[in-house]
N, C-alpha and C. Protein backbone atom coordinates (compact mmCIF):
# COMPACT_ATOMS: atom_id res chain seq x y z
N UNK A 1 43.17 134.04 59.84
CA UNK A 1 43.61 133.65 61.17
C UNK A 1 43.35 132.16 61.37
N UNK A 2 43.86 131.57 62.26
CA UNK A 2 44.02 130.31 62.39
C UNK A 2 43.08 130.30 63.40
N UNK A 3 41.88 129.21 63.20
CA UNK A 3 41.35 128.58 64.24
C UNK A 3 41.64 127.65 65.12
N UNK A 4 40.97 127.31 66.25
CA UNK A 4 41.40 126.08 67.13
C UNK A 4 41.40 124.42 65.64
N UNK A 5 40.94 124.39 65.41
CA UNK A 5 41.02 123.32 64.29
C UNK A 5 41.86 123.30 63.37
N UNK A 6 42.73 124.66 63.67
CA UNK A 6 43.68 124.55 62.35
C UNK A 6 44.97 124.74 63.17
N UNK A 7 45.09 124.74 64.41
CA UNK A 7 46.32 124.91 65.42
C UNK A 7 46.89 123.36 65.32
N UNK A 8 48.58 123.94 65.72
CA UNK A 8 48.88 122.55 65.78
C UNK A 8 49.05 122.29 67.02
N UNK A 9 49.06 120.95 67.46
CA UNK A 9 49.15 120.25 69.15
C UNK A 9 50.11 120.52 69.45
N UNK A 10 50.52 119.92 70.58
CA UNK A 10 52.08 120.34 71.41
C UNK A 10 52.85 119.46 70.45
N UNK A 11 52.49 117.94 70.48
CA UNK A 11 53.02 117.22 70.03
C UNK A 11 53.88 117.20 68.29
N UNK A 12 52.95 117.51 67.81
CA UNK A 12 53.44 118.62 66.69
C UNK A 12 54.44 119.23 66.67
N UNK A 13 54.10 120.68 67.29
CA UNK A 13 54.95 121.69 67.90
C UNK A 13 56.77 121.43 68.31
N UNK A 14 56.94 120.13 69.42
CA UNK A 14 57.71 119.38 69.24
C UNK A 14 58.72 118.81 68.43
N UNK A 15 57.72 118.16 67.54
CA UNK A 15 58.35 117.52 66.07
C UNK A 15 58.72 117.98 65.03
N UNK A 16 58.09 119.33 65.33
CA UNK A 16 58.73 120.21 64.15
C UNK A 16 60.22 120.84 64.79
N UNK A 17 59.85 121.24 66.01
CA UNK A 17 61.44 121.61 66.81
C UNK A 17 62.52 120.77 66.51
N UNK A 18 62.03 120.10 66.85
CA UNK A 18 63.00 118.50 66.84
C UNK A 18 63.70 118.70 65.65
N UNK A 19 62.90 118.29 64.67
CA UNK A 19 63.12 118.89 63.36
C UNK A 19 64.50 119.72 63.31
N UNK A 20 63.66 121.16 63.19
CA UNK A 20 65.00 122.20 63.23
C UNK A 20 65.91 122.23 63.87
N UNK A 21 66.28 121.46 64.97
CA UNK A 21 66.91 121.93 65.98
C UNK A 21 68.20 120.50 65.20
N UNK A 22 67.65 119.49 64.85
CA UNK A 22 68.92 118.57 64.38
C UNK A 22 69.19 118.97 63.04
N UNK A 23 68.65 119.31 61.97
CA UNK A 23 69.11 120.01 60.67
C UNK A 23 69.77 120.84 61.09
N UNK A 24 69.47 121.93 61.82
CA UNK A 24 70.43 123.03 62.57
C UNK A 24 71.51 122.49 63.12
N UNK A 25 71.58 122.01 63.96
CA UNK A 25 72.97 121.33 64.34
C UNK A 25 74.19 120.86 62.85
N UNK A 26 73.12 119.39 62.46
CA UNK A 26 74.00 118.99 61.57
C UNK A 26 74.46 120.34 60.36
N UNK A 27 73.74 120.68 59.70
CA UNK A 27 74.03 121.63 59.13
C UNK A 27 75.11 122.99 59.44
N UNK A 28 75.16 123.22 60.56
CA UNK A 28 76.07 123.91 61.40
C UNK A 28 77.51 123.31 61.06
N UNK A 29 78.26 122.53 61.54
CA UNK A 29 78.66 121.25 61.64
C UNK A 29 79.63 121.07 60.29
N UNK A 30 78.50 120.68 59.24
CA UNK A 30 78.58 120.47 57.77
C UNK A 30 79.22 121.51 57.53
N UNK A 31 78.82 122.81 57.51
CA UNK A 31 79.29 124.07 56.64
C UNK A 31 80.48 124.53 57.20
N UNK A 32 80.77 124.29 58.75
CA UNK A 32 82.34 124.46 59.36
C UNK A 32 83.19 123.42 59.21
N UNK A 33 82.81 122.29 58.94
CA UNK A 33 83.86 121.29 58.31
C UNK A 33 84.16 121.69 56.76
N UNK A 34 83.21 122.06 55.63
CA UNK A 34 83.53 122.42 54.43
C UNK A 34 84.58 123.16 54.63
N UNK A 35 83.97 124.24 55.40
CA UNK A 35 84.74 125.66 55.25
C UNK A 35 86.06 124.95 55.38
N UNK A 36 86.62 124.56 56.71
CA UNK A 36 87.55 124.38 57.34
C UNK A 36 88.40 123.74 56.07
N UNK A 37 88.00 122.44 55.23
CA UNK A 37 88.85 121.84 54.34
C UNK A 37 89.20 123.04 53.38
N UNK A 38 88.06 123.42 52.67
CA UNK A 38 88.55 124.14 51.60
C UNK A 38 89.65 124.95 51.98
N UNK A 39 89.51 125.67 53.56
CA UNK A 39 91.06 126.50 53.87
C UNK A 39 91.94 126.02 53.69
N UNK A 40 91.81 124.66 54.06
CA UNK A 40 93.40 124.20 54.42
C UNK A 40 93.69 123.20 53.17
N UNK A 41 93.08 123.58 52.11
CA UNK A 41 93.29 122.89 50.67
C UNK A 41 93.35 121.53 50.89
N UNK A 42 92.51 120.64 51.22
CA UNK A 42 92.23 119.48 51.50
C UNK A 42 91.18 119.46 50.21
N UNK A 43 90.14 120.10 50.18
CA UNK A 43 89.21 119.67 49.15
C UNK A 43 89.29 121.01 48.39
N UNK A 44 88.52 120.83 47.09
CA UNK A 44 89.18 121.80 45.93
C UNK A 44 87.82 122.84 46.45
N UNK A 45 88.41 124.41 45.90
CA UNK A 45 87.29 125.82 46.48
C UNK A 45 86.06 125.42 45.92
N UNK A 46 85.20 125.19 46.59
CA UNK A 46 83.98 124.85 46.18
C UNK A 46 82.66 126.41 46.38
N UNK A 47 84.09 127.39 46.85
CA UNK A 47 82.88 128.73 47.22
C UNK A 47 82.66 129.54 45.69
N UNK A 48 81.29 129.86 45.75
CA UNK A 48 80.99 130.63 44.61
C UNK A 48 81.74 132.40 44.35
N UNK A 49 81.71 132.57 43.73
CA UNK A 49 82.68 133.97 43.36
C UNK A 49 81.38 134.84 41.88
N UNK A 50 81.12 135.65 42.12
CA UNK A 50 80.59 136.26 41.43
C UNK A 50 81.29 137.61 40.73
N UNK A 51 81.65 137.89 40.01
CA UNK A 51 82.80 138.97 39.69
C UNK A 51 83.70 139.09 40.54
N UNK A 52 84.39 138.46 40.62
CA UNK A 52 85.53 138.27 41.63
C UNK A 52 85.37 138.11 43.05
N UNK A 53 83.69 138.21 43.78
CA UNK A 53 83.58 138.59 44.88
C UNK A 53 83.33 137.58 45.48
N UNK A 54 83.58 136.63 46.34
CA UNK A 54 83.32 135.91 47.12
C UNK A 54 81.91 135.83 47.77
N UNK A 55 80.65 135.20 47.42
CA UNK A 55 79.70 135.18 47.75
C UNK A 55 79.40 134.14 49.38
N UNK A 56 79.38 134.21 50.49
CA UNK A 56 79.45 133.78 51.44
C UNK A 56 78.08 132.95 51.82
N UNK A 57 78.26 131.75 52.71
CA UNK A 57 76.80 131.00 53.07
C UNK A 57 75.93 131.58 53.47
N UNK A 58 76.06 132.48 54.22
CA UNK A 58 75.42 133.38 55.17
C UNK A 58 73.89 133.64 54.11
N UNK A 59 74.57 134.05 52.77
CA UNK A 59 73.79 134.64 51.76
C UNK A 59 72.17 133.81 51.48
N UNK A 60 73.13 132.30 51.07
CA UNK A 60 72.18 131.33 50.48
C UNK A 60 71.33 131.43 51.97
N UNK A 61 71.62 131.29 52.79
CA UNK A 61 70.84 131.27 54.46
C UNK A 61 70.05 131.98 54.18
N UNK A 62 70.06 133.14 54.05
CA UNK A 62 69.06 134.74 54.05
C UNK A 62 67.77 134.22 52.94
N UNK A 63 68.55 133.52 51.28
CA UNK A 63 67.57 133.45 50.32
C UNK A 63 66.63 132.09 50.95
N UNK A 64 66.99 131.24 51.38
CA UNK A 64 66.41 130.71 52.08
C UNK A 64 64.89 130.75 52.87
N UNK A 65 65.23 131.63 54.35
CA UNK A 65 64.71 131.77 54.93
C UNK A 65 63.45 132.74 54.17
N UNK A 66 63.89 133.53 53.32
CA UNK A 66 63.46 134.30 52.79
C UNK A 66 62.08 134.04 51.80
N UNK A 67 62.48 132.81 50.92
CA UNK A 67 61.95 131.66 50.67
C UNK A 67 60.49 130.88 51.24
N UNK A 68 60.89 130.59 52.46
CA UNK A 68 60.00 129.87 53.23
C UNK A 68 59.61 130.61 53.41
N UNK A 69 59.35 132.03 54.59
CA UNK A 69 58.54 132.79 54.63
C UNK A 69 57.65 133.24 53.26
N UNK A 70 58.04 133.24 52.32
CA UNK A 70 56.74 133.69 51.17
C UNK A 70 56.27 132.16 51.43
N UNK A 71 56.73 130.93 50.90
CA UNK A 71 55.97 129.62 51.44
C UNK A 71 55.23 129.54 52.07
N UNK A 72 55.02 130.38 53.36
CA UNK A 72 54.64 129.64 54.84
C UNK A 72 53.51 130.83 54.64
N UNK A 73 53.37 131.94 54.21
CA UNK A 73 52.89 133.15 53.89
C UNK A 73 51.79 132.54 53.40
N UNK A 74 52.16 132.43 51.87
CA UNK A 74 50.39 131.87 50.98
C UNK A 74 50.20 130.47 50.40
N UNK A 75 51.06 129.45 50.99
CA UNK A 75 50.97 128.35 50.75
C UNK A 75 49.97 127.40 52.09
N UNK A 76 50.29 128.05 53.31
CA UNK A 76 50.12 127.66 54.64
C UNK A 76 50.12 125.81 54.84
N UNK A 77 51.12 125.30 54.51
CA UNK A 77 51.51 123.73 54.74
C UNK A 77 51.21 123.17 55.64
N UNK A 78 50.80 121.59 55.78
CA UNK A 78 50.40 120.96 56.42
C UNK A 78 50.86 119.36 56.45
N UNK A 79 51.16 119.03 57.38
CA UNK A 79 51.80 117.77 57.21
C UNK A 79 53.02 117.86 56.88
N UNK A 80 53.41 117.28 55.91
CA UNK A 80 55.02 116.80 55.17
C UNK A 80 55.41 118.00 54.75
N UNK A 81 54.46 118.71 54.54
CA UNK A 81 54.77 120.31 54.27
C UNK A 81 55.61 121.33 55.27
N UNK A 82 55.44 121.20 55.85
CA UNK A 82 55.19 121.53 57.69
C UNK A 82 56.60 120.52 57.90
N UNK A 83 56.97 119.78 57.93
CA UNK A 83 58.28 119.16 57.75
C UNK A 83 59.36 119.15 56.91
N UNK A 84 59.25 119.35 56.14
CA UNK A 84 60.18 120.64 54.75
C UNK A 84 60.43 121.54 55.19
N UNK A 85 58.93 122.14 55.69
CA UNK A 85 59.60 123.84 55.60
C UNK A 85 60.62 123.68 57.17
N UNK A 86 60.23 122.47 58.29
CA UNK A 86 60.94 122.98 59.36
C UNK A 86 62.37 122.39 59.02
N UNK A 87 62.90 121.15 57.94
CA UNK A 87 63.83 121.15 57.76
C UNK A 87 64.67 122.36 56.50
N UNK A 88 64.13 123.30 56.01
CA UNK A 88 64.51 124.37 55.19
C UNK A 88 64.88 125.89 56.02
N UNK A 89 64.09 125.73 57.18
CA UNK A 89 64.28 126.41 58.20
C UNK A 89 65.81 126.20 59.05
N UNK A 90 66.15 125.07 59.50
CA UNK A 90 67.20 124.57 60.40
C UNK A 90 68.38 124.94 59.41
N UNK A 91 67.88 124.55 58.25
CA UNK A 91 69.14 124.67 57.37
C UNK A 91 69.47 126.42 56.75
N UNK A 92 68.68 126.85 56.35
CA UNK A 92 68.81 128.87 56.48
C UNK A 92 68.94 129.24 57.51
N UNK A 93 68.98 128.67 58.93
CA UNK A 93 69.25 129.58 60.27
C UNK A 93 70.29 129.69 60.44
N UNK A 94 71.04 128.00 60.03
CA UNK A 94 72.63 127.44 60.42
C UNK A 94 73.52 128.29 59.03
N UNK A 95 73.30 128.75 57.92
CA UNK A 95 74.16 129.10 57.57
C UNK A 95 74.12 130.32 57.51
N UNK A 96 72.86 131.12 57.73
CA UNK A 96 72.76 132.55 58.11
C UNK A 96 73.84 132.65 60.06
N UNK A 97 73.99 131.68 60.66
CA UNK A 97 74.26 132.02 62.01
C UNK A 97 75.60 132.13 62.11
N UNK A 98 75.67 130.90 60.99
CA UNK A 98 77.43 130.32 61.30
C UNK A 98 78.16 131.48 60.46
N UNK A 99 77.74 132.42 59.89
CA UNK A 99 78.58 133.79 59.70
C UNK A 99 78.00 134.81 60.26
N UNK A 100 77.52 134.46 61.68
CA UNK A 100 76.86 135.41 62.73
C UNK A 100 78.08 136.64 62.88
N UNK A 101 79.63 136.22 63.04
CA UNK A 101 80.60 137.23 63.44
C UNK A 101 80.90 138.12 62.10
N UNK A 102 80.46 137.85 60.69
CA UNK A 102 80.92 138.81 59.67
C UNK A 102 79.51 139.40 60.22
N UNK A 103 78.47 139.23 60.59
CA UNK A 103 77.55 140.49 60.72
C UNK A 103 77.59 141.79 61.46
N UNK A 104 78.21 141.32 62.64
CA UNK A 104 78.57 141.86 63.81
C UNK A 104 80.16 142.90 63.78
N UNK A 105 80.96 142.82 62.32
CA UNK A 105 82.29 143.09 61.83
C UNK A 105 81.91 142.98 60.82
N UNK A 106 81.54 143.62 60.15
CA UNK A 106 81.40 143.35 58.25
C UNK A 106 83.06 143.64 57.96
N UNK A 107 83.62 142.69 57.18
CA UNK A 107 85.08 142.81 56.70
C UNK A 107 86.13 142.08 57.92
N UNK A 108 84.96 141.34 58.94
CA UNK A 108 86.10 140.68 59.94
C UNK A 108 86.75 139.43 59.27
N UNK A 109 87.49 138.66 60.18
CA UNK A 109 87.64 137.47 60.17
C UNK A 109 86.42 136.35 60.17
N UNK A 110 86.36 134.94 58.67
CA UNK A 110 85.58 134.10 59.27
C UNK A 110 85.48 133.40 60.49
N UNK A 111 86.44 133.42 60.70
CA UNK A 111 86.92 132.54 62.24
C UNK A 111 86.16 133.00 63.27
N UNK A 112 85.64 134.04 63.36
CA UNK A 112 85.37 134.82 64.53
C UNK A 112 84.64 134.10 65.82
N UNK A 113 84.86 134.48 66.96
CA UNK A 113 84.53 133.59 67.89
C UNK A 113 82.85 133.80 68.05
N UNK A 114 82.26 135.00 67.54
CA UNK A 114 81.29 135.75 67.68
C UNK A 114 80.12 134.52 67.22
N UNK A 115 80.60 133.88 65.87
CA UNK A 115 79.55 133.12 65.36
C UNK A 115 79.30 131.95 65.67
N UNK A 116 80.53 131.25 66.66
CA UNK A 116 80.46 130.14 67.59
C UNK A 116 79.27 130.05 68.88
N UNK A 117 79.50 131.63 69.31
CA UNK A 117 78.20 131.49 70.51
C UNK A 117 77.21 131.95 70.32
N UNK A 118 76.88 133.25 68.84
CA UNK A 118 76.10 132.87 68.68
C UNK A 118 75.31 131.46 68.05
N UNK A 119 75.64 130.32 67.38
CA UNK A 119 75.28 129.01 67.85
C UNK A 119 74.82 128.74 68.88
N UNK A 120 75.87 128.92 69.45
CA UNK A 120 75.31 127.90 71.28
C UNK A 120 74.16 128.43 71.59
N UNK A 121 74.35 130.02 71.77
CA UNK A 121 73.06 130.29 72.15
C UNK A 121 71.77 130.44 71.16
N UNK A 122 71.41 129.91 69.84
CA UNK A 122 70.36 129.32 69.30
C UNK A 122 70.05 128.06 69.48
N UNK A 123 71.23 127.35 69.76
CA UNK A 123 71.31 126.21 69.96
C UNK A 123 70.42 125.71 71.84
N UNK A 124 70.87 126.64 72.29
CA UNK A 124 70.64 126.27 73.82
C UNK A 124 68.73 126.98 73.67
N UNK A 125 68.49 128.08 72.50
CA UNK A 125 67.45 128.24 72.89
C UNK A 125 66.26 127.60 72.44
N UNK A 126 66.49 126.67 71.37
CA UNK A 126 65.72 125.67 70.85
C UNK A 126 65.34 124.61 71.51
């Protein structure tokens, strides 16, 4: 357990938000502009395919997050550490979110409006 000596300040607390909350954005952002070119054959398919199957961001998001939690688990970071993991964080939320509507419809449309608000509203709750 964490003692008062090993808590972090507000100020902290903050900076790490801060943190996630603009990797999250930009990253958001990033992965719907990719997407968007590769549709419209502007830039060449840059999505991975594993036996024919289309492996989606959403995925790398999950291994991600997945990731940091064993990190954050038995490593317990501090400092610059603690700033990695909150920019590794922003970045597995945004591409686990931004295919928030295939979760909600497995076999829907990427487009879905579903994964737009959910954004906003991670976005608004950060």
């Amino acid at each position: 357990m964490l003692n008062d000596t090993d808590a972090l300040d507000r100020t902290d607390k903050t900076h790490l938000a801060r943190i996630v909350f603009f990797v999250f954005l930009l990253t958001f952002m990033l992965a719907r502009i990719v997407v968007f070119l590769i549709m419209s054959r502007r830039i060449p398919d840059l999505f991975l395919y594993m036996g024919g199957t289309h492996i989606h961001h959403l995925n790398y998001g999950i291994f991600l997050l997945a990731g940091l939690g064993a990190f954050l688990l038995f490593d317990k970071p501090q400092g610059r550490g603690l700033q990695v993991a909150a920019v590794v964080y922003g970045v597995g939320m945004a591409l686990t979110f931004d295919e928030f509507g295939m979760w909600v419809r497995l076999g829907g449309s990427y487009w879905q409006r579903a994964s737009v608000d959910a954004v906003g509203v991670l976005a608004a709750e950060m």
